[in-house]
N, C-alpha and C. Protein backbone atom coordinates (compact mmCIF):
# COMPACT_ATOMS: atom_id res chain seq x y z
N UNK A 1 49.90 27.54 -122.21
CA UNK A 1 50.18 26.11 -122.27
C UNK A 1 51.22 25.85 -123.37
N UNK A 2 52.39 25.04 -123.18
CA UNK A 2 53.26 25.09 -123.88
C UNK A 2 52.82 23.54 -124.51
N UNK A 3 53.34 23.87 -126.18
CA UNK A 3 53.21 22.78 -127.06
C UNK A 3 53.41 21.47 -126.97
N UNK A 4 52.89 20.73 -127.12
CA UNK A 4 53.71 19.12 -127.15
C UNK A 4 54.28 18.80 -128.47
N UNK A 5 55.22 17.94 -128.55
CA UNK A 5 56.12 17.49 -129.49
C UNK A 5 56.11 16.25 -129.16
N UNK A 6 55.79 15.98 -130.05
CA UNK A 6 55.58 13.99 -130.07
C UNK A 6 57.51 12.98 -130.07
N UNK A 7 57.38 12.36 -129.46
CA UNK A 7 58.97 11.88 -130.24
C UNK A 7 59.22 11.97 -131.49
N UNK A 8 60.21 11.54 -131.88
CA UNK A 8 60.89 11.49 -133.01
C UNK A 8 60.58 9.93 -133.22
N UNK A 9 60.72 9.11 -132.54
CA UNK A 9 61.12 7.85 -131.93
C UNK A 9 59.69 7.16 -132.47
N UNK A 10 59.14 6.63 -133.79
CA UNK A 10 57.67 6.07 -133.65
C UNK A 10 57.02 4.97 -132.55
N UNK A 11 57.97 4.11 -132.14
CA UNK A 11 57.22 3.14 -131.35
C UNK A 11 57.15 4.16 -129.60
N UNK A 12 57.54 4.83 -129.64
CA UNK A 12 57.56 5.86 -128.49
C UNK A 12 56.61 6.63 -128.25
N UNK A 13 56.30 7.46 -129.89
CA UNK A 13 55.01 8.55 -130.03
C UNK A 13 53.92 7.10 -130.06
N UNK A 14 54.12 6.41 -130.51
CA UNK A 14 52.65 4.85 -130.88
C UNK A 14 52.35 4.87 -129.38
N UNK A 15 53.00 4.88 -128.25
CA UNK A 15 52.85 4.05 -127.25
C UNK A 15 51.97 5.48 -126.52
N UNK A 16 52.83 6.71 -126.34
CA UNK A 16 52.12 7.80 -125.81
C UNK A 16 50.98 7.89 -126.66
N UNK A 17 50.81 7.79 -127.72
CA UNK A 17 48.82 8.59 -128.40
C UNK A 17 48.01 7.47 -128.29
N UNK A 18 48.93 5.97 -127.98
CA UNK A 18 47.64 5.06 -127.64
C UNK A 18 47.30 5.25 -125.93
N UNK A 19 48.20 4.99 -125.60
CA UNK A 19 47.74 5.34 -123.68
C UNK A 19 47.17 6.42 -123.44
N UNK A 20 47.34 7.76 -123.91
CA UNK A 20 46.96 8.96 -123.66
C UNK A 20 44.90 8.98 -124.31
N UNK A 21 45.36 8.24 -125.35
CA UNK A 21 43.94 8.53 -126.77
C UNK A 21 42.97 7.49 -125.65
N UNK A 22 43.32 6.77 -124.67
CA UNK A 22 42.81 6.19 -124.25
C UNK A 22 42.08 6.09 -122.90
N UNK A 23 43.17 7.17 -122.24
CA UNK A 23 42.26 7.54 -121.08
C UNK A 23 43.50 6.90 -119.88
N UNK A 24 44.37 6.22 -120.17
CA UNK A 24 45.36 5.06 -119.28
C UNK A 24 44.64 3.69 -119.32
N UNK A 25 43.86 3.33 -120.38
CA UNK A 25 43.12 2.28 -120.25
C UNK A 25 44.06 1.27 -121.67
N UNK A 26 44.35 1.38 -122.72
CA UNK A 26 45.07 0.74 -123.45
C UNK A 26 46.50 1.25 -123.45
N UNK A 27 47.23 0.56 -124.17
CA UNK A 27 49.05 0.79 -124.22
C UNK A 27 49.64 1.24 -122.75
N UNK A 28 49.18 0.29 -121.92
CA UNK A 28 49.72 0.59 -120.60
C UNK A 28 50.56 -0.10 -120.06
N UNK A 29 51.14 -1.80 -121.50
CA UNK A 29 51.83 -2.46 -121.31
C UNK A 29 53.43 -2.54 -122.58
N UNK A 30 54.27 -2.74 -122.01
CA UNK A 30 55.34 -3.15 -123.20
C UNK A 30 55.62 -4.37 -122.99
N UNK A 31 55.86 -5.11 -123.75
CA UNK A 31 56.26 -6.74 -123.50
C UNK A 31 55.57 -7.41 -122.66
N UNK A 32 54.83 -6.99 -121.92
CA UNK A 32 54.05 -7.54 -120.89
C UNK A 32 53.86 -6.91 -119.48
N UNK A 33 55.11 -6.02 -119.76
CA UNK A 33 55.52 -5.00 -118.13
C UNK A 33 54.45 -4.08 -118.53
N UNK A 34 54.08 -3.69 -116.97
CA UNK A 34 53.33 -1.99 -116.69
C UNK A 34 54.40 -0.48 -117.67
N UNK A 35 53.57 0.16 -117.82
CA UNK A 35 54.51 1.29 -118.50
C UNK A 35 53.90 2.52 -118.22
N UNK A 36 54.61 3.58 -117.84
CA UNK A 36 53.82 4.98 -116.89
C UNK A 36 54.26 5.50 -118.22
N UNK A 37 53.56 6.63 -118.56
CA UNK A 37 53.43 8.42 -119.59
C UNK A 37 54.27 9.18 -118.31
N UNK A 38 55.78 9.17 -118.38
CA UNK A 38 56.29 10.31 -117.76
C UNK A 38 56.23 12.44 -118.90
N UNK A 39 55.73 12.74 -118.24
CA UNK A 39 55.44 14.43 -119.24
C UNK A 39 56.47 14.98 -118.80
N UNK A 40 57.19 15.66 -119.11
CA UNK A 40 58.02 16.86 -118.69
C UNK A 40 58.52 18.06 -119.31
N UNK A 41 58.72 19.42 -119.05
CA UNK A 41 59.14 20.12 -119.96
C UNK A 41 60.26 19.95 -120.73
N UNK A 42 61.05 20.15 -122.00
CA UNK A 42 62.16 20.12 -122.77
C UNK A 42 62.46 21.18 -122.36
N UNK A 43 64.41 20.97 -121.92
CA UNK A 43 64.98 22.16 -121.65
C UNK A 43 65.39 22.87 -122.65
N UNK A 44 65.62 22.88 -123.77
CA UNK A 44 65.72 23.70 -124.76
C UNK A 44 64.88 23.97 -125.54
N UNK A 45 63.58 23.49 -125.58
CA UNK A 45 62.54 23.75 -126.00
C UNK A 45 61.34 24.39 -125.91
N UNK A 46 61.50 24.17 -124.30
CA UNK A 46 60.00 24.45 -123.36
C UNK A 46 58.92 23.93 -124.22
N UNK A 47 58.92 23.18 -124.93
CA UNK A 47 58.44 22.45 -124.69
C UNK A 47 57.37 21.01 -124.53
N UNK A 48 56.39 20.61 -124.69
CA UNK A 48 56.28 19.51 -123.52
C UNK A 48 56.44 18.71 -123.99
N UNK A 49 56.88 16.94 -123.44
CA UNK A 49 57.63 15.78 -123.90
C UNK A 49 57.16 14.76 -123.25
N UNK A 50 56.53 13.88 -123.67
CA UNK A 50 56.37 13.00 -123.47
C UNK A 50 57.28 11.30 -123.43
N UNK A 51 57.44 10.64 -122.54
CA UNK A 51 58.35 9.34 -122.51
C UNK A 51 57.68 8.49 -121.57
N UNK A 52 57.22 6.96 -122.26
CA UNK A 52 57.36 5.74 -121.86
C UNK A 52 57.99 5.26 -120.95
N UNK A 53 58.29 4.75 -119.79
CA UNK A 53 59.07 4.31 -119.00
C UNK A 53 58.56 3.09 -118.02
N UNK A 54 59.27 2.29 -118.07
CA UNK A 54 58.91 1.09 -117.22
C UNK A 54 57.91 1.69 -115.78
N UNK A 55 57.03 0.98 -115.62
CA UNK A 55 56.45 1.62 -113.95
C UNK A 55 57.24 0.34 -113.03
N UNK A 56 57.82 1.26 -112.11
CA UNK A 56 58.44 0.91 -110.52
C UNK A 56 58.16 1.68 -110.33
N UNK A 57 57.33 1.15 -108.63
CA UNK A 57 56.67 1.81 -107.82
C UNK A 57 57.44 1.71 -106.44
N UNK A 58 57.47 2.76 -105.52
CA UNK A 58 58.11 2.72 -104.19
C UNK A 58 57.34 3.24 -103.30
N UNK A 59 55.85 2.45 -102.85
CA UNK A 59 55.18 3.33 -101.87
C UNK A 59 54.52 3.80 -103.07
N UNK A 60 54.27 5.09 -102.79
CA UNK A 60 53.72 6.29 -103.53
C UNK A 60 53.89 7.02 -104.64
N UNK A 61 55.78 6.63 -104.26
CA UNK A 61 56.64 6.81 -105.39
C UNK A 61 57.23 6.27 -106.49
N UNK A 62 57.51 7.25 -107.38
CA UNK A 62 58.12 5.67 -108.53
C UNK A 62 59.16 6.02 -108.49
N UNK A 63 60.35 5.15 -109.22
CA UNK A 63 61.72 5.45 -109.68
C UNK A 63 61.76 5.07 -111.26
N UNK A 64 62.62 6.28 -111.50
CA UNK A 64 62.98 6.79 -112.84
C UNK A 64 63.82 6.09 -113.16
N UNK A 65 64.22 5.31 -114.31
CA UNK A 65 66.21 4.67 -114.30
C UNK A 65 65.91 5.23 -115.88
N UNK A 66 67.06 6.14 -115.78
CA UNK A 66 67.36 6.31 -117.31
C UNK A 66 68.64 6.04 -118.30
N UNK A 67 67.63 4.72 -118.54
CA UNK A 67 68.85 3.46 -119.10
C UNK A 67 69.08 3.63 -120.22
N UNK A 68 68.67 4.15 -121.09
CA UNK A 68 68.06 3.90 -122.44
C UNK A 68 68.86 2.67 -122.86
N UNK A 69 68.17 1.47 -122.46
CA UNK A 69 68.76 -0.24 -122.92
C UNK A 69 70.23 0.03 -122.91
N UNK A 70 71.25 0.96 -121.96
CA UNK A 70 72.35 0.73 -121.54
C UNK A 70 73.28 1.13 -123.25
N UNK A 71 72.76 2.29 -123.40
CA UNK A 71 73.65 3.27 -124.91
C UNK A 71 74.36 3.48 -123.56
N UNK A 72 75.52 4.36 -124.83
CA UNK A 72 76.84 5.02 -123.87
C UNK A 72 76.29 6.34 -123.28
N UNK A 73 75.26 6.96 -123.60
CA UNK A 73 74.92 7.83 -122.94
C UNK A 73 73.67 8.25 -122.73
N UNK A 74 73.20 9.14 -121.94
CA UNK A 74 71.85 9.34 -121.16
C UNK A 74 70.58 10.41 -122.16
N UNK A 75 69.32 9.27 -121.82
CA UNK A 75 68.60 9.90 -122.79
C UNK A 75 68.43 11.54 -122.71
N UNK A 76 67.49 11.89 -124.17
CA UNK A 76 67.69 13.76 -123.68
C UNK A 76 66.49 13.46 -122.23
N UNK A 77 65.67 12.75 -122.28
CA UNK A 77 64.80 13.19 -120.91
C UNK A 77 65.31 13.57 -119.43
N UNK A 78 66.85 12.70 -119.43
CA UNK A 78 67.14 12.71 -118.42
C UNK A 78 67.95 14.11 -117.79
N UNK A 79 68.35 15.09 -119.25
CA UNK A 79 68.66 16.71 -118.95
C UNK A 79 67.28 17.57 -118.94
N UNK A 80 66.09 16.60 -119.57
CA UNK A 80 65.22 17.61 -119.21
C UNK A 80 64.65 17.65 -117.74
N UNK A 81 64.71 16.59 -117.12
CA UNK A 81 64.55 16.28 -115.51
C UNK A 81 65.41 17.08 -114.69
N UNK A 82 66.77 17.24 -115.10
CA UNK A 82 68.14 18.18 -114.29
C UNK A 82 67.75 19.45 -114.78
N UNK A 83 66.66 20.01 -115.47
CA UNK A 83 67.07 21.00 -116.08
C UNK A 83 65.65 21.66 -115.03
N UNK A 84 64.12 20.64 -115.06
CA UNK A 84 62.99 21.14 -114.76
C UNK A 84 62.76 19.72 -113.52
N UNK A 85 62.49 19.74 -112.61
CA UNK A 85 62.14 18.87 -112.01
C UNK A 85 60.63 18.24 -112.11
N UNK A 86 59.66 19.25 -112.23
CA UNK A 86 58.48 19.08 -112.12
C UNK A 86 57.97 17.95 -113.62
N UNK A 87 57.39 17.16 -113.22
CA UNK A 87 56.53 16.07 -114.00
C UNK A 87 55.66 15.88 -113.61
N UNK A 88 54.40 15.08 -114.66
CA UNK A 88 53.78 14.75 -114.25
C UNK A 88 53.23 13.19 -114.94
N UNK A 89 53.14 12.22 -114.07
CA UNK A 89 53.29 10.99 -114.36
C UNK A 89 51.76 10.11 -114.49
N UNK A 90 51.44 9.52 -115.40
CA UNK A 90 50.37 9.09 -115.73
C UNK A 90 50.38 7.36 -115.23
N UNK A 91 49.91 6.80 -114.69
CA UNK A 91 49.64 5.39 -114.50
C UNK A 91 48.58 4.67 -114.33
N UNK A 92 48.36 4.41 -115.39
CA UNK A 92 47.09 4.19 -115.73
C UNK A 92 45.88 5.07 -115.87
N UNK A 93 44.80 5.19 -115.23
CA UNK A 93 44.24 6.18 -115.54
C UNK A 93 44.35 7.45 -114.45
N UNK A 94 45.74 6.92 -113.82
CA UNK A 94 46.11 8.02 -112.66
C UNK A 94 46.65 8.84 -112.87
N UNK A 95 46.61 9.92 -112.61
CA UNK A 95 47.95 11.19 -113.54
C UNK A 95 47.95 11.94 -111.83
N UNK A 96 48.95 11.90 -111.80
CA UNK A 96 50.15 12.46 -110.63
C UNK A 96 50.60 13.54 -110.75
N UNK A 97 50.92 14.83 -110.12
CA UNK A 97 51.62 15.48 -110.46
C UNK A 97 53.09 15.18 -109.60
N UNK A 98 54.00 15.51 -109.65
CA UNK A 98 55.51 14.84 -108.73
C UNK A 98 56.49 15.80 -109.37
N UNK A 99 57.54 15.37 -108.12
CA UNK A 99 59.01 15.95 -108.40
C UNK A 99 59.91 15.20 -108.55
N UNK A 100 60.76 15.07 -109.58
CA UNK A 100 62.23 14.54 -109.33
C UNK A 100 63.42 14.56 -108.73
N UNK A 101 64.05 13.81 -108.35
CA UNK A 101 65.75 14.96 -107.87
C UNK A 101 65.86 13.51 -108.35
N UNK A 102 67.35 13.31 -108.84
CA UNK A 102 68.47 12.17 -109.31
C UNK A 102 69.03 11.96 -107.75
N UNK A 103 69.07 10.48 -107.68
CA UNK A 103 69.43 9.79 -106.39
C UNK A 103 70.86 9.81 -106.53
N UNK A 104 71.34 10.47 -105.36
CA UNK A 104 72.97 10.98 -105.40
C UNK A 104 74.09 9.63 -104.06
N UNK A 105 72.69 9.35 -103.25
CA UNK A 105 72.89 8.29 -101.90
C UNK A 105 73.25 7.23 -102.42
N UNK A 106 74.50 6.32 -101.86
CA UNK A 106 74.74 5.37 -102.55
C UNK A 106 73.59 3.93 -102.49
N UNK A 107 73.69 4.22 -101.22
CA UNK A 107 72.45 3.30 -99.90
C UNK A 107 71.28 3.85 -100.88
N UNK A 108 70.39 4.78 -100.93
CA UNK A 108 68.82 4.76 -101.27
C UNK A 108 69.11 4.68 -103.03
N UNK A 109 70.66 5.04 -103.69
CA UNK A 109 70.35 4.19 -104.95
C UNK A 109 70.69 2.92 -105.10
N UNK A 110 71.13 2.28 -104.24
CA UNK A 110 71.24 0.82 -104.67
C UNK A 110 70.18 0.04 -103.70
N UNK A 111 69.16 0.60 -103.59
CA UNK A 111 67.99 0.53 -102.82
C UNK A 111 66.81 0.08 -104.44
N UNK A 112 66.86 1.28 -104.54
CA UNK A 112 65.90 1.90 -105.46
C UNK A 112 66.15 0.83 -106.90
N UNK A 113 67.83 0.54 -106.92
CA UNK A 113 68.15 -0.11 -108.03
C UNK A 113 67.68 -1.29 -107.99
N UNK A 114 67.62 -1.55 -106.83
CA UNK A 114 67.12 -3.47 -106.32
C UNK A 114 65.35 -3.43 -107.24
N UNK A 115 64.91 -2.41 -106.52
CA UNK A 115 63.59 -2.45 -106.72
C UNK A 115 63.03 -2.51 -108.15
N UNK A 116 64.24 -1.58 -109.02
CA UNK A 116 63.86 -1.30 -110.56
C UNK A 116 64.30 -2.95 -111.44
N UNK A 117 65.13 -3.48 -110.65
CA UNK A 117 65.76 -4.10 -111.34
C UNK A 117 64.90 -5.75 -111.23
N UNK A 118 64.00 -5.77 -109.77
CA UNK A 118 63.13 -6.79 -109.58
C UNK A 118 62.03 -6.31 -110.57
N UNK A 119 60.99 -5.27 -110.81
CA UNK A 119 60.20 -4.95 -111.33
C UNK A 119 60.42 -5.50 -113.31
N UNK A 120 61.95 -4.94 -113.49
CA UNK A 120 62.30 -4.77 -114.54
C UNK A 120 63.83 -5.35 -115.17
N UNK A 121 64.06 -6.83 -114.66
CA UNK A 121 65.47 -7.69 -114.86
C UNK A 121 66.42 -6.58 -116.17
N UNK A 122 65.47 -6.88 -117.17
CA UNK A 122 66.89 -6.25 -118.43
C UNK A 122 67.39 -4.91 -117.56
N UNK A 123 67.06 -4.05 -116.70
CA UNK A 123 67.68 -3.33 -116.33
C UNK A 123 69.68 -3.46 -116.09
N UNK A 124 69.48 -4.72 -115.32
CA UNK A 124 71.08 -5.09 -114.64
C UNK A 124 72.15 -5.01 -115.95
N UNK A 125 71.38 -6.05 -117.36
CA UNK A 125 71.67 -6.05 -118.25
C UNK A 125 72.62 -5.02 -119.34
N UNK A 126 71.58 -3.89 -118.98
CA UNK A 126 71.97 -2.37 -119.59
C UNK A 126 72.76 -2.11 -118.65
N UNK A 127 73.26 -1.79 -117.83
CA UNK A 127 74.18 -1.64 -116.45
C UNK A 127 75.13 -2.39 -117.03
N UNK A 128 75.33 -3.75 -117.42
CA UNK A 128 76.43 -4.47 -117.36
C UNK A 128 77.12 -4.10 -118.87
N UNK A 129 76.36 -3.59 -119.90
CA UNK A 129 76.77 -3.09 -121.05
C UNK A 129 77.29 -1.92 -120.99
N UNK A 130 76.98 -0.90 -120.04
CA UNK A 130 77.95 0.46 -120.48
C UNK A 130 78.40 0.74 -119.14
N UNK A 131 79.62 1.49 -119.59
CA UNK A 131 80.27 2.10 -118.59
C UNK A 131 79.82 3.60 -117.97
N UNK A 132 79.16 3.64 -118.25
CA UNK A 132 78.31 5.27 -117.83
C UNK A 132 77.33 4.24 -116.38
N UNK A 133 77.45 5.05 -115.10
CA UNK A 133 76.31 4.65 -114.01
C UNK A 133 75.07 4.83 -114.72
N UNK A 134 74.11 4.12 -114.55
CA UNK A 134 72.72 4.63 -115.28
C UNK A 134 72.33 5.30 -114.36
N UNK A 135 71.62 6.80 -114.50
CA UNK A 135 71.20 7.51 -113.74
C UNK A 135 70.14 6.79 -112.81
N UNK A 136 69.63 7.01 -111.86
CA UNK A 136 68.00 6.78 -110.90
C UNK A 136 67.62 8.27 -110.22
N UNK A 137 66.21 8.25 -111.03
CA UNK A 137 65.45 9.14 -109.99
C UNK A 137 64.69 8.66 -109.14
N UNK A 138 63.62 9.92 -108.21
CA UNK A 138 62.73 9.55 -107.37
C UNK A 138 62.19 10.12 -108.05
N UNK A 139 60.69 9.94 -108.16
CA UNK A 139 59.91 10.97 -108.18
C UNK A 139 58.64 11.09 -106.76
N UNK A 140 58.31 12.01 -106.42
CA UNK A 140 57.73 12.20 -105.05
C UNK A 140 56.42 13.12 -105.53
N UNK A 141 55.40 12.74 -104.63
CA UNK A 141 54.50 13.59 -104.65
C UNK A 141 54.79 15.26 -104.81
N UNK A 142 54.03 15.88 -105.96
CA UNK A 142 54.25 17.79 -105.45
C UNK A 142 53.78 18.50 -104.94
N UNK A 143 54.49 19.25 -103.85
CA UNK A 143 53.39 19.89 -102.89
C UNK A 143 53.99 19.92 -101.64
């Protein structure tokens, strides 16, 4: 079993050891929005990492947008996703195991974007601040 490494980031590690310490029963909200425990391995690290992320749901599936509030560039989670696909996503007291791939379709990402962006408005926001596309994943059941 490979190590966990807490963020660097305190309101990040606060949010993962309260949701986690809890079962998915507390810190399951930010501002008022739903918020999933995405896990994944670190590619230069191996490893394991924990990140906060808005919950949008699609069906079964969620989508990933890795905005980080629209910086000029893409968080490290989002090379650890290109690097390892496999995650596993916590929502509430649900823990998922799933796969990623980055939405490459213009159609199922400006699909997916509608959906993140109803769930989660400041999204468009960060979009309209940088010139970098904000990435979108899927993530899908594994198996």
């Amino acid at each position: 079993m490979a190590e966990y490494i807490p963020s660097p980031t305190e309101w990040v590690r606060n949010q993962v050891e309260l949701y986690e310490s809890s079962g998915g029963t507390e810190g399951t909200s930010l501002n008022g929005l739903a918020v999933i425990i995405v896990t994944n391995k670190g590619r230069k690290t191996g490893a394991i990492r924990k990140t906060p992320l808005m919950r949008v749901a699609d069906g079964d599936n969620y989508v990933l947008v890795a905005s980080r509030g629209g910086a000029p560039t893409h968080p490290v989670w989002y090379y650890n996703l290109q690097a390892d696909p496999n995650v596993e996503i916590r929502d509430g007291v649900d823990v998922h195991s799933m796969k990623v791939r980055e939405v490459e379709d213009s159609a199922e990402r400006q699909r997916l974007w509608d959906i993140a962006v109803e769930a989660f408005p400041p999204y468009q926001e960060y979009q309209d601040k940088t010139d970098r596309s904000i990435p979108v994943f899927i993530a899908e059941p594994a198996g």
